[in-house]
N, C-alpha and C. Protein backbone atom coordinates (compact mmCIF):
# COMPACT_ATOMS: atom_id res chain seq x y z
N UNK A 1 -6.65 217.99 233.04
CA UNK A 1 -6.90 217.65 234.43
C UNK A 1 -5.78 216.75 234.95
N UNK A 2 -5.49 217.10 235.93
CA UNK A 2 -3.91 216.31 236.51
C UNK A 2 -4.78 215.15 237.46
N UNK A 3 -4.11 214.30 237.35
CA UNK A 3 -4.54 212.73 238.42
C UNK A 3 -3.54 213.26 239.60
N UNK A 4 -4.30 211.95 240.48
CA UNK A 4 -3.25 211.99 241.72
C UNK A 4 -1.53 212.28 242.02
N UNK A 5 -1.56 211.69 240.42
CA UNK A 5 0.05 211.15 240.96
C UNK A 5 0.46 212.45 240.16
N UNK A 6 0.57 213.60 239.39
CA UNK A 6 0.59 214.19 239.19
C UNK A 6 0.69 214.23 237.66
N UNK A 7 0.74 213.43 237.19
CA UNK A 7 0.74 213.53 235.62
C UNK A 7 -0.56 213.32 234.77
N UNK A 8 -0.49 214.17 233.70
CA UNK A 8 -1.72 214.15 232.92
C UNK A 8 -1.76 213.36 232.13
N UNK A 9 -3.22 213.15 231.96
CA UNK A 9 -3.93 212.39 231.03
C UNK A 9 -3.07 212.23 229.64
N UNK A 10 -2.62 213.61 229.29
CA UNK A 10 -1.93 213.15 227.74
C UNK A 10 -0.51 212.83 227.85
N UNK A 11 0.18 213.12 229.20
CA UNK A 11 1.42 212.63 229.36
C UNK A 11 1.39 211.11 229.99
N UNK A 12 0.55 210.89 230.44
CA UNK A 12 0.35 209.69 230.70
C UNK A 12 0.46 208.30 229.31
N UNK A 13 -0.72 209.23 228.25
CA UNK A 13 -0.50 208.56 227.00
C UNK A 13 0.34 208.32 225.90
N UNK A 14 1.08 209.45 226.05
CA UNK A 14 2.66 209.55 225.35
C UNK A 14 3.74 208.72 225.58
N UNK A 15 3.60 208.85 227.46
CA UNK A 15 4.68 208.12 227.68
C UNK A 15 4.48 206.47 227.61
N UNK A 16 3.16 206.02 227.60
CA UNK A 16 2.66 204.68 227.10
C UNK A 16 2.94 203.96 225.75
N UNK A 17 2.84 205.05 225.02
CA UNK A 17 2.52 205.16 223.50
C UNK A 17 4.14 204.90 223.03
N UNK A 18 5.24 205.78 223.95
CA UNK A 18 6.31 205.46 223.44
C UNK A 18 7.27 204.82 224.47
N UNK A 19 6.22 203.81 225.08
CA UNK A 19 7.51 203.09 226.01
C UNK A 19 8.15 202.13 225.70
N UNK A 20 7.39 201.17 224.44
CA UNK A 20 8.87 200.17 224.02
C UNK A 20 9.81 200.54 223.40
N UNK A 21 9.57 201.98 223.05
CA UNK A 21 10.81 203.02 222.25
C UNK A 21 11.85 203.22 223.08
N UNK A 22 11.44 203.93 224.69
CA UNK A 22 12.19 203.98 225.55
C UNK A 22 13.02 203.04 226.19
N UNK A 23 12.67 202.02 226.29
CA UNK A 23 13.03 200.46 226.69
C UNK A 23 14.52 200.33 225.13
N UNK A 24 13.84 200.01 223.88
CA UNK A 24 14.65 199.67 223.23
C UNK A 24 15.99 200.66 223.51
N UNK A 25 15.77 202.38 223.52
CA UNK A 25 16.64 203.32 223.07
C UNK A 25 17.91 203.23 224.74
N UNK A 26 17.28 202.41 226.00
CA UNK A 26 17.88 202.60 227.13
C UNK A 26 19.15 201.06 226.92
N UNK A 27 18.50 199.74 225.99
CA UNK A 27 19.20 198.84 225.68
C UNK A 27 20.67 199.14 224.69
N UNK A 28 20.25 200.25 223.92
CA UNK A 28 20.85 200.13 222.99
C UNK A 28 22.17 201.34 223.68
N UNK A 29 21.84 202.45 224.43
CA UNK A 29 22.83 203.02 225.11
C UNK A 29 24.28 202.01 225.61
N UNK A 30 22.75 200.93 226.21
CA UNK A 30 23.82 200.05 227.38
C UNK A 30 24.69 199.11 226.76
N UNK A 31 24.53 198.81 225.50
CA UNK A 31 25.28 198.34 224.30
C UNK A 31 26.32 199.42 223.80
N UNK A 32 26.12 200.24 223.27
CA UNK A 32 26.91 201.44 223.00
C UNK A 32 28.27 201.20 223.95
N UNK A 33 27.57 201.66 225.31
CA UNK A 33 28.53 201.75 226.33
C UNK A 33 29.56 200.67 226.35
N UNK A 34 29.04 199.01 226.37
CA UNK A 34 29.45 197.61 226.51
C UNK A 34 30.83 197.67 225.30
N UNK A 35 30.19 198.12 223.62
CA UNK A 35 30.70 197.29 222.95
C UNK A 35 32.11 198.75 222.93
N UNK A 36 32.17 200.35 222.59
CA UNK A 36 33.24 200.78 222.85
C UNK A 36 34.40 200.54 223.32
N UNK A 37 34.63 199.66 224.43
CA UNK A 37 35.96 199.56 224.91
C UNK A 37 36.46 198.38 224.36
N UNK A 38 35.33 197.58 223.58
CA UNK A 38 36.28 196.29 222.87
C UNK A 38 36.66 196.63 221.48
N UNK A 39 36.20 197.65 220.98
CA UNK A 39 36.96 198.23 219.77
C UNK A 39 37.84 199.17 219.99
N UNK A 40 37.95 200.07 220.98
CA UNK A 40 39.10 200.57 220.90
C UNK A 40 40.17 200.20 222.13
N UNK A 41 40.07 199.26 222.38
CA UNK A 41 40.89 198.57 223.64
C UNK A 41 41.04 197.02 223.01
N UNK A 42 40.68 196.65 222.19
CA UNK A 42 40.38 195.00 221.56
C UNK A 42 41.76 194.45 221.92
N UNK A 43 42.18 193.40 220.89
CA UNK A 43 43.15 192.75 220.79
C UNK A 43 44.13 193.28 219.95
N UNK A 44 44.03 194.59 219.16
CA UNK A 44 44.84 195.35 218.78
C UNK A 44 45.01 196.83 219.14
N UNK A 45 46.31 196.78 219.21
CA UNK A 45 46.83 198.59 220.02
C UNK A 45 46.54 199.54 218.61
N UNK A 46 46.83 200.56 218.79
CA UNK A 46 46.64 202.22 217.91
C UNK A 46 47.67 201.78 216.72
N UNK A 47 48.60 201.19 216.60
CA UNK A 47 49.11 200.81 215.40
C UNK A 47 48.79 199.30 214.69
N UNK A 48 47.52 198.59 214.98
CA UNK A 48 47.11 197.66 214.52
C UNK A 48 47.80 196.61 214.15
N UNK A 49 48.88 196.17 215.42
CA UNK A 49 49.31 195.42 215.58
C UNK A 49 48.75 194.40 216.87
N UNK A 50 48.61 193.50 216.33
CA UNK A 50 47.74 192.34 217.04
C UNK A 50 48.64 191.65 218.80
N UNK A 51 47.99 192.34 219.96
CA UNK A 51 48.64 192.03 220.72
C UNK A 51 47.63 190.68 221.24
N UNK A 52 48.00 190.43 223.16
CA UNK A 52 47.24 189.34 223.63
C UNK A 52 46.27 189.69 223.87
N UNK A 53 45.00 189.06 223.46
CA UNK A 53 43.77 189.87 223.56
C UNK A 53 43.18 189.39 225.41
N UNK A 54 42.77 190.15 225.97
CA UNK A 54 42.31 189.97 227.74
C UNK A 54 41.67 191.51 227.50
N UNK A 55 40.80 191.05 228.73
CA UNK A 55 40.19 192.04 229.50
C UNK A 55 41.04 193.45 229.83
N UNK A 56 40.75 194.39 229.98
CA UNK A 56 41.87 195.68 230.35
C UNK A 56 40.76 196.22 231.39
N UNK A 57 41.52 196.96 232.36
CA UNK A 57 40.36 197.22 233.53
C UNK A 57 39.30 198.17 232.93
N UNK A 58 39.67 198.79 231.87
CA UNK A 58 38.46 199.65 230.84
C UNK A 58 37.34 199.13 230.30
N UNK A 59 37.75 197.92 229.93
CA UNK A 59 36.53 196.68 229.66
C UNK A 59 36.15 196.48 230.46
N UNK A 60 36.42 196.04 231.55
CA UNK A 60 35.12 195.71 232.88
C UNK A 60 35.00 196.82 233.77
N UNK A 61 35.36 198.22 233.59
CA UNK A 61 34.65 199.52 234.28
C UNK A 61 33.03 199.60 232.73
N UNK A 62 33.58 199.53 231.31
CA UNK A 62 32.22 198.99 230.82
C UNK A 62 31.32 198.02 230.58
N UNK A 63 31.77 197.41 231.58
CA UNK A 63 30.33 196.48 231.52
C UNK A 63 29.56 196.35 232.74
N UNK A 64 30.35 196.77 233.38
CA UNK A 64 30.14 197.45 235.45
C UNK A 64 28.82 198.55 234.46
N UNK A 65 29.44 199.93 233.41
CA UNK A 65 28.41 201.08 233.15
C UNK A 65 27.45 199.98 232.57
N UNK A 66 27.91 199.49 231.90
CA UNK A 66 26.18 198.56 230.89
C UNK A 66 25.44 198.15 231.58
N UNK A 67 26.10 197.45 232.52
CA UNK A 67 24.75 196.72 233.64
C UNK A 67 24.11 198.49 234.10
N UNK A 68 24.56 198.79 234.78
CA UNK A 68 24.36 200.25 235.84
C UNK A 68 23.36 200.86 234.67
N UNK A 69 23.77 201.15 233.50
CA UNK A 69 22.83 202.08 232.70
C UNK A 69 21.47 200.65 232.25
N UNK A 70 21.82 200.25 232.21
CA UNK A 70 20.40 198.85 231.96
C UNK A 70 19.47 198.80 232.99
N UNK A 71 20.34 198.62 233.83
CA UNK A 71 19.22 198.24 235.10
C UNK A 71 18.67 199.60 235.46
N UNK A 72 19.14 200.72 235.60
CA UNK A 72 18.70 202.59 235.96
C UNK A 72 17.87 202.69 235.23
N UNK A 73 17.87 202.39 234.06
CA UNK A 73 17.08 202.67 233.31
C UNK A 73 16.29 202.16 233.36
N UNK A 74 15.93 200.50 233.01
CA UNK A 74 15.02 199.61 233.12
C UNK A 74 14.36 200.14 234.26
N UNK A 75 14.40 200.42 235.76
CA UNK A 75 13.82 200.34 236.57
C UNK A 75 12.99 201.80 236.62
N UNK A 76 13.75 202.68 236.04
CA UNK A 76 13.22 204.24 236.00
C UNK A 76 11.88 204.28 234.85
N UNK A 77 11.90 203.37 234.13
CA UNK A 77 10.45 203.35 233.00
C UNK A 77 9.54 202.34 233.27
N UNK A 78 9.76 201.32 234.02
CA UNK A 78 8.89 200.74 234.79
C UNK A 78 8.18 201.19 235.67
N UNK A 79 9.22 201.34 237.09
CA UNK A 79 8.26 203.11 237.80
C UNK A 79 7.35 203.94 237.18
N UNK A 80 8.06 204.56 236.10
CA UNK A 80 7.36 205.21 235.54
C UNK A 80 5.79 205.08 235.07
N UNK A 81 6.06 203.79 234.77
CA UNK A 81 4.66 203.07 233.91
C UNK A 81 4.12 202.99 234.80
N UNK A 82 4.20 202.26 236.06
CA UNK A 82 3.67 201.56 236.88
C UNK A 82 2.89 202.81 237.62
N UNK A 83 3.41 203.55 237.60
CA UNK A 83 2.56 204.88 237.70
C UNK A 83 1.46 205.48 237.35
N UNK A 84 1.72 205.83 235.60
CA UNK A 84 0.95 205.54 234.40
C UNK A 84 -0.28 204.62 234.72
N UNK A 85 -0.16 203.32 235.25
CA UNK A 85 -1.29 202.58 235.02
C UNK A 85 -1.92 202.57 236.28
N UNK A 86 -1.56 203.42 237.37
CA UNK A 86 -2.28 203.18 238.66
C UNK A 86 -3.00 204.52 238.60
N UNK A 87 -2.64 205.39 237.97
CA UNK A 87 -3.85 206.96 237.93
C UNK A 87 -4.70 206.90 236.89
C-alpha cells in the first residue's frame, strides 16, 4: 500500500534501516574527493622531487566539490527521511 507521499511501507523501512550507511558512504565520497588532489598535486611533482608545497587551483576546485558533494548529499537524505517519518 503506497502512503501519501508516495513511497511504501517497505521502502520507507529500508531506507531508515540503512540511513546511517548512507550518511557515512556520502562523507566518505566527500573525503575521497577532498583528499585526491593532495596526493597527486601535494608538495611533490611526478618525479618525486619535493617542490613548494601551496594550494594549486585543483586543490581548492576540491574542496569547493567536498563541500558541494557533503552538503547535496547531506540535504538529499534528510529530505528524504524527513519524508519517511511524516507518512
Amino acid at each position: 500500500m503506497q502512503a501519501a507521499s508516495g513511497i511504501s511501507r517497505h521502502d520507507r523501512e529500508t531506507f531508515l534501516k540503512w540511513y546511517p550507511f548512507f550518511l557515512f558512504a556520502n562523507g566518505f565520497f566527500a573525503l575521497v574527493i577532498l583528499v585526491i588532489p593532495f596526493l597527486a598535486l601535494g608538495p611533490y611533482n611526478l618525479a618525486g622531487v619535493p617542490e613548494n608545497p601551496r594550494f594549486s587551483e585543483y586543490t581548492v576546485y576540491a574542496i569547493l566539490a567536498a563541500i558541494l558533494t557533503a552538503v547535496a548529499g547531506l540535504s538529499f537524505f534528510v529530505s528524504i527521511r524527513k519524508q519517511c517519518e511524516e507518512s
